[in-house]
Protein backbone atom coordinates (compact mmCIF):
# COMPACT_ATOMS: atom_id res chain seq x y z
CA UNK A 1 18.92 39.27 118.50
CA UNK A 2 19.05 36.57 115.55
CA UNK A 3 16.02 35.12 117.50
CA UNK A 4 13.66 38.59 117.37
CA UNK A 5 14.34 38.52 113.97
CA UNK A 6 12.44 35.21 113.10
CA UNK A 7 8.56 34.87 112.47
CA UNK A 8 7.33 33.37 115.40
CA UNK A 9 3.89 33.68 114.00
CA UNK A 10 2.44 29.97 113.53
CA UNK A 11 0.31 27.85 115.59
CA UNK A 12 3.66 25.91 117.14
CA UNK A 13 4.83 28.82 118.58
CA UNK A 14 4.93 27.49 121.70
CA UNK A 15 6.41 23.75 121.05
CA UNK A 16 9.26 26.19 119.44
CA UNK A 17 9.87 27.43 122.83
CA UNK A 18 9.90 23.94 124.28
CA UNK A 19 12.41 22.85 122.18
CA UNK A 20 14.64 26.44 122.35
CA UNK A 21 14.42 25.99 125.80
CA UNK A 22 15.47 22.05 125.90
CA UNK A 23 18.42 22.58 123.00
CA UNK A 24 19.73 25.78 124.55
CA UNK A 25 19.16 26.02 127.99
CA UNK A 26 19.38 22.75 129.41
CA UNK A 27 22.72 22.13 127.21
CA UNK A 28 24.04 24.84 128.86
CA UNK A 29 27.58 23.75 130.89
CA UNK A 30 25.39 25.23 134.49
CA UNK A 31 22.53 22.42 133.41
CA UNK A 32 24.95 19.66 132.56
CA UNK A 33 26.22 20.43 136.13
CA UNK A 34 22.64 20.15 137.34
CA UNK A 35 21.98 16.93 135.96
CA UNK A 36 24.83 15.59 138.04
CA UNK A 37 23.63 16.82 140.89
CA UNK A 38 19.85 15.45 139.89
CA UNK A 39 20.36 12.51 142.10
CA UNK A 40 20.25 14.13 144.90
CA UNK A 41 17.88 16.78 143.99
CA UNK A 42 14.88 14.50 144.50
CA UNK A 43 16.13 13.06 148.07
CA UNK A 44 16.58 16.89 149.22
CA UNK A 45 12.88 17.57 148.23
CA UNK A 46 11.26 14.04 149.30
CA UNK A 47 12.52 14.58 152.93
CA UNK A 48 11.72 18.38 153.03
CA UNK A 49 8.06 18.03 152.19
CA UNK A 50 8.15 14.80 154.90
CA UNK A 51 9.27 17.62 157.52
CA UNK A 52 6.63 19.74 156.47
CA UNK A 53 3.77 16.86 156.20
CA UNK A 54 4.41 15.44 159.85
CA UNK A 55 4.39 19.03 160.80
CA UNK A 56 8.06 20.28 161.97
CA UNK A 57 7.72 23.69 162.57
CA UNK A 58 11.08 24.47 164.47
CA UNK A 59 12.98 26.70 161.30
CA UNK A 60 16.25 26.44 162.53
CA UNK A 61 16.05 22.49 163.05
CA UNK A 62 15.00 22.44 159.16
CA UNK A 63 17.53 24.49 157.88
CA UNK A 64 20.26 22.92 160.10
CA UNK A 65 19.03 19.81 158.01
CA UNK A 66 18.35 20.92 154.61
CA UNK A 67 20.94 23.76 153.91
CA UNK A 68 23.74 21.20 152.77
CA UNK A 69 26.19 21.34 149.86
CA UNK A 70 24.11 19.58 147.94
CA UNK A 71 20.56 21.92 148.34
CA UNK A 72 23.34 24.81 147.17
CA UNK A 73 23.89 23.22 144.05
CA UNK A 74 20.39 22.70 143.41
CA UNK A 75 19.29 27.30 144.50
CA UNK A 76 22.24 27.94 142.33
CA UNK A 77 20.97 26.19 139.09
CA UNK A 78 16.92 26.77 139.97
CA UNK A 79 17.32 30.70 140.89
CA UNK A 80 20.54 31.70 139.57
CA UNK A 81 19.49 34.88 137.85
CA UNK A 82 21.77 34.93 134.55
CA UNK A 83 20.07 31.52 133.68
CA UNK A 84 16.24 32.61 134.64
CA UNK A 85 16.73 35.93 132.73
CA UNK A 86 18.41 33.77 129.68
CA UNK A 87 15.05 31.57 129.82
CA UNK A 88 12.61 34.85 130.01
CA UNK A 89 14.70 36.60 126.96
CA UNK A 90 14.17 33.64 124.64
CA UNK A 91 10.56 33.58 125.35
CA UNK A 92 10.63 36.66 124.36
CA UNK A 93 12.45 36.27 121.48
CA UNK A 94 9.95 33.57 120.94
CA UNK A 95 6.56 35.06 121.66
CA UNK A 96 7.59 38.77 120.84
CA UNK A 97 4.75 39.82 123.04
CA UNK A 98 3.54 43.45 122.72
CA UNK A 99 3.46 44.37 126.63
CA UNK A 100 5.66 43.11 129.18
CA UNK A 101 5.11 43.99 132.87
CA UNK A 102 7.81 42.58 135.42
CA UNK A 103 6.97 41.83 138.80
CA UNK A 104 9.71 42.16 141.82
CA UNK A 105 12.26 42.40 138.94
CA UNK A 106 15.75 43.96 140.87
CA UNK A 107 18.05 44.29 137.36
CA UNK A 108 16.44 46.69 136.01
CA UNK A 109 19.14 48.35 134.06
CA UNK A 110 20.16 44.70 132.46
CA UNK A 111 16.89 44.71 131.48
CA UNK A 112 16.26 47.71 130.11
CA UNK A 113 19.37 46.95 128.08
CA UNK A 114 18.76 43.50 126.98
CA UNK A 115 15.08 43.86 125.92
CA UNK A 116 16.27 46.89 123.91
CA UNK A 117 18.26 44.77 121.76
CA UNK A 118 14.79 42.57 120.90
CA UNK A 119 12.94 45.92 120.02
CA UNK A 120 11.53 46.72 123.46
CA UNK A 121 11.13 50.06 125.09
CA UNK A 122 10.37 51.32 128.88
CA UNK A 123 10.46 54.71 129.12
CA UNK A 124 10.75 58.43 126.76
CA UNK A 125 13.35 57.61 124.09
CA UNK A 126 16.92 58.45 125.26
CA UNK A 127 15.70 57.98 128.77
CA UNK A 128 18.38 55.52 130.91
CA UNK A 129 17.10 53.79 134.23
CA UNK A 130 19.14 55.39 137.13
CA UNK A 131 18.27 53.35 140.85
CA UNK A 132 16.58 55.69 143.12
CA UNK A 133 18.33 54.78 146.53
CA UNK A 134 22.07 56.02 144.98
CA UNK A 135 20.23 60.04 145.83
CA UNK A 136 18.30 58.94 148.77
CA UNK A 137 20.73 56.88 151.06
CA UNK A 138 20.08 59.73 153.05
CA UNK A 139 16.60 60.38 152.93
CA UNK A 140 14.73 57.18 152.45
CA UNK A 141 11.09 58.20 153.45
CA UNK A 142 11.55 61.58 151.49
CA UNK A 143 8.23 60.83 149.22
CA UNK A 144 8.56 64.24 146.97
CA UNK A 145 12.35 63.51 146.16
CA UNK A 146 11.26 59.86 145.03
CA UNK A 147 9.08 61.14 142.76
CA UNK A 148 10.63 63.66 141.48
CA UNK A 149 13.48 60.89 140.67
CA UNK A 150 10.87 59.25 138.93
CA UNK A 151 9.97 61.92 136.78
CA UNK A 152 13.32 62.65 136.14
CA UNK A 153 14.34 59.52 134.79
CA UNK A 154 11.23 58.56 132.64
CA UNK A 155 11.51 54.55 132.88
CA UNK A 156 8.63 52.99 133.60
CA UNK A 157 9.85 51.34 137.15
CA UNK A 158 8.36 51.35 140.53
CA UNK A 159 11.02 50.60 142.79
CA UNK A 160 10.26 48.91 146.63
CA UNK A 161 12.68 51.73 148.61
CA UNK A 162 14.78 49.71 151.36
CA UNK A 163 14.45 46.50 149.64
CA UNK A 164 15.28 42.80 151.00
CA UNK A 165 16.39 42.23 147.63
CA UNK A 166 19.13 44.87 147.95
CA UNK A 167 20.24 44.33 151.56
CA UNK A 168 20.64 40.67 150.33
CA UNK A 169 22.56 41.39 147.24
CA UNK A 170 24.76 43.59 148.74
CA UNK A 171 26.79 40.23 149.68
CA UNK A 172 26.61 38.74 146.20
CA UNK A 173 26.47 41.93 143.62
CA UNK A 174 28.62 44.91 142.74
CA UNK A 175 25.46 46.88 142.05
CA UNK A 176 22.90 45.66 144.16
CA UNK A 177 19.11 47.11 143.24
CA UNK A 178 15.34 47.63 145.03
CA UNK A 179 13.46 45.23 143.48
CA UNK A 180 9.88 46.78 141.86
CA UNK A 181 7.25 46.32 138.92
CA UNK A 182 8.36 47.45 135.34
CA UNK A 183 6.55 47.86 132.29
CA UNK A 184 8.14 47.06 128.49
CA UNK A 185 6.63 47.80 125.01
CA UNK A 186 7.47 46.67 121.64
CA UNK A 187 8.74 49.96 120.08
CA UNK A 188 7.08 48.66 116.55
CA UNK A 189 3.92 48.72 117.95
CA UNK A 190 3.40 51.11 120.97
CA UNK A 191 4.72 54.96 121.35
CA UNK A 192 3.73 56.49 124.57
CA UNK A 193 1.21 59.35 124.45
CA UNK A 194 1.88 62.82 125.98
CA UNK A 195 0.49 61.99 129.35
CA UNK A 196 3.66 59.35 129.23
CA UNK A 197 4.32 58.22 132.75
CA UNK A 198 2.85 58.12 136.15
CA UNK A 199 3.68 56.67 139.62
CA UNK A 200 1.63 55.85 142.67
CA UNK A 201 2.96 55.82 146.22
CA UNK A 202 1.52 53.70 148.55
CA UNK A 203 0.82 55.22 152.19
CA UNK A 204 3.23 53.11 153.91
CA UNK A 205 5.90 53.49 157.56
CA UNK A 206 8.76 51.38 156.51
CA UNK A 207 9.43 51.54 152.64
CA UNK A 208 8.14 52.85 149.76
CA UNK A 209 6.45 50.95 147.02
CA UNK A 210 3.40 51.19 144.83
CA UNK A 211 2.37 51.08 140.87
CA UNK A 212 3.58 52.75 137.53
CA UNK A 213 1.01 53.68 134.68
CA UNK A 214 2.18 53.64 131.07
CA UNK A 215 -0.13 55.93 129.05
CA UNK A 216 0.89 53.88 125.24
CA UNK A 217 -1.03 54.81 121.50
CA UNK A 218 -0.97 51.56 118.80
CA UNK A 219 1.59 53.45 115.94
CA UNK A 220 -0.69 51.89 113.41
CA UNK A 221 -4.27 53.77 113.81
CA UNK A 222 -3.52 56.04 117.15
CA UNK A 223 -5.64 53.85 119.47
CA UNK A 224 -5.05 54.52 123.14
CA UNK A 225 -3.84 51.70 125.89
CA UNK A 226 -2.64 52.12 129.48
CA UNK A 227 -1.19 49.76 130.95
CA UNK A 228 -0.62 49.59 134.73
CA UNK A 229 1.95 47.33 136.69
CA UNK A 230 1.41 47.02 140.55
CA UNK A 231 2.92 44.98 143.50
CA UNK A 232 1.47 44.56 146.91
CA UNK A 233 2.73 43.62 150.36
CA UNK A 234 4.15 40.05 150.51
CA UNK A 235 3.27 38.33 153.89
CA UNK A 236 0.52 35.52 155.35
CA UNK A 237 -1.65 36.02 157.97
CA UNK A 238 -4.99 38.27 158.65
CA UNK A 239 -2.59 41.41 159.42
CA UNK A 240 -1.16 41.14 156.20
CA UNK A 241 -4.39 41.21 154.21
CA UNK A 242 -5.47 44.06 155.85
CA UNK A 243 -1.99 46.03 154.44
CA UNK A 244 -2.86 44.88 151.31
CA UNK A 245 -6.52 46.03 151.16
CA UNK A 246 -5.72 49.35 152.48
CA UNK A 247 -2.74 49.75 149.69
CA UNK A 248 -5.59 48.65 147.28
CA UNK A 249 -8.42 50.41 149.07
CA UNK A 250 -7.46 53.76 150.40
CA UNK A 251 -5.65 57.08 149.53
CA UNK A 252 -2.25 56.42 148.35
CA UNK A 253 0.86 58.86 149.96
CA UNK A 254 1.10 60.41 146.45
CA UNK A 255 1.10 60.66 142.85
CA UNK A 256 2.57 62.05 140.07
CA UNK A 257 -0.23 64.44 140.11
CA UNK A 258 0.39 65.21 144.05
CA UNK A 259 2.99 64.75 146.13
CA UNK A 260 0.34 64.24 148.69
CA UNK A 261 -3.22 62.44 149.24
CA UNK A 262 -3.10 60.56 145.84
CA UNK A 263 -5.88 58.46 144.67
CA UNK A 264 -6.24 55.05 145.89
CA UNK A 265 -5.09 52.02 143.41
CA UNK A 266 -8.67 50.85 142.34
CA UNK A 267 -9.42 55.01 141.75
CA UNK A 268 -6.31 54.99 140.04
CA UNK A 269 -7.03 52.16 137.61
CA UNK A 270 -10.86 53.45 137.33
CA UNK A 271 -9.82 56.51 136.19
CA UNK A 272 -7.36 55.29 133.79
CA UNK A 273 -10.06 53.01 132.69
CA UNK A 274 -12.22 56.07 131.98
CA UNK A 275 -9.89 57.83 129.48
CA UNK A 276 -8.87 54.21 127.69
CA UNK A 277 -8.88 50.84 127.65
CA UNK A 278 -6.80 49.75 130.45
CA UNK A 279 -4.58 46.74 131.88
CA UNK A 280 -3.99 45.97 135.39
CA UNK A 281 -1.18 43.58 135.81
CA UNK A 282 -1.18 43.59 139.69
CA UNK A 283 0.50 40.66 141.92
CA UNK A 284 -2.20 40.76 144.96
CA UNK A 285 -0.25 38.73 147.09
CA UNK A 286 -3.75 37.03 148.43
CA UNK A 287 -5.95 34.31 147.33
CA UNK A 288 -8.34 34.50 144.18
CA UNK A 289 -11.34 35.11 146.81
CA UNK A 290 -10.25 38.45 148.14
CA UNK A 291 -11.84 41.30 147.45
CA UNK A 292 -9.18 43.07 145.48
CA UNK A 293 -9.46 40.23 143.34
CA UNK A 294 -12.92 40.10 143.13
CA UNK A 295 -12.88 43.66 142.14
CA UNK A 296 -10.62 42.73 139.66
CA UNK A 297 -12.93 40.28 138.12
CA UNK A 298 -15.70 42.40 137.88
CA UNK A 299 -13.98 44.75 135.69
């Protein structure tokens, strides 16, 4: 909080972040622990990319090697989420940008709390994020309830329904979370318009997942901005790609609008586009020479 209240404003904004980072993260007690487990940090790493370069391919045989004390130590400190979310905050507090947009983020209400305290906002005021699988345990394809959830609430999160990263923190968290794509604003500079929210369901068998549309107006001089935050199907391979191009390409399962035949994700962001000036934070899961991409480029 001290930190948001600082002009962050010059040209060595970012060599302030450096040394933030340096000073009060790596002094932490977790990265004075990490340093002592530095030496064999490197050794883990050398030998794993060996295995990879003289092409071992058998996954149990690799983890049966690599998933010692040791590598532990080293997940704990490099993902541990307290200390990545501590890092992201005091960028924050750093950079103060004016949009945020979160990709596969499952703390949602943390967030929503902590960024509140640096002057950040995510849905209609009063509005408190509430997980959408706690009312559909029982119905987890049910499209119409999700979105009416999502209405309901009025955070600007698109949850990914029957989540990996909830079946896997069920063994580590009290409150275990779908993961999904938020959006943030700075409350000092954006208010959201009338149209407020909107969600897009992707047409998909096994979960739900898709994009959320912030319609935003500048406090200053009324000028319009959407933003829209979108995640795609994770995976390699041809099969894959395909799922992601027809999430990108064709009719999505619903909308706001419709709890049926919604527009696809490029119609979606076109029409935005139409009415104002519009930002697509999307992670394509694909390489920069895919046509999504390409799209993206053109625009």
């Amino acid at each position: 909080e001290d930190l948001a209240e600082e002009d962050y404003s010059g040209r060595d904004n970012w060599e302030l972040v450096r040394r933030m980072l340096f000073a009060n993260v790596l002094g932490s007690p977790r990265e004075r622990r990490a340093q002592q487990q530095r030496g064999a940090w490197h050794p883990v790493l050398e030998e794993l990319s060996n295995a990879r370069r003289v092409g071992a391919t058998n996954a149990r045989s690799i983890i049966k090697t690599f998933a010692t004390r040791r590598a532990r130590a080293n997940l704990s400190v490099v993902v541990d989420w307290e200390l990545r979310w501590l890092r992201m905050r005091m960028v924050v507090a750093a950079t103060q940008p004016d949009v945020i947009a979160l990709e596969e983020l499952d703390h949602m209400a943390q967030a929503q709390e902590d960024l509140a305290r640096l002057g950040y906002m995510c849905g209609e005021p009063g509005k408190v994020y509430k997980p959408a699988h706690l009312g559909m345990e029982d119905m987890p394809h049910n499209v119409e309830h999700l979105l009416r959830h999502l209405d309901a609430t009025g955070v600007a999160f698109m949850p990914r329904t029957m989540s990996k990263a909830r079946k896997m923190a069920k063994h580590t968290r009290k409150d275990p979370d779908d993961d999904g794509v938020a959006i943030f604003w700075r409350a000092s500079i954006f208010e959201l318009t009338e149209r407020g929210l909107h969600f897009l369901v992707f047409d998909d068998d096994t979960r739900h997942m898709g994009a959320v549309r912030a319609d935003l107006r500048r406090r200053a001089d009324g000028t319009p901005l959407s933003v829209v935050a979108a995640l795609l199907s994770a995976g390699q391979g041809a099969n894959q790609e395909v799922k992601r191009l027809n999430q990108f390409l064709k009719p999505s399962q619903a909308n706001s609008a419709s709890s049926a035949n919604g527009p696809s994700l490029r119609d979606w962001v076109d029409e935005s586009a139409g009415q104002a000036p519009t930002i697509l934070c999307m992670d394509t899961g694909g390489a920069p020479d895919q046509a999504k991409v390409e799209w993206g480029k053109e625009r």
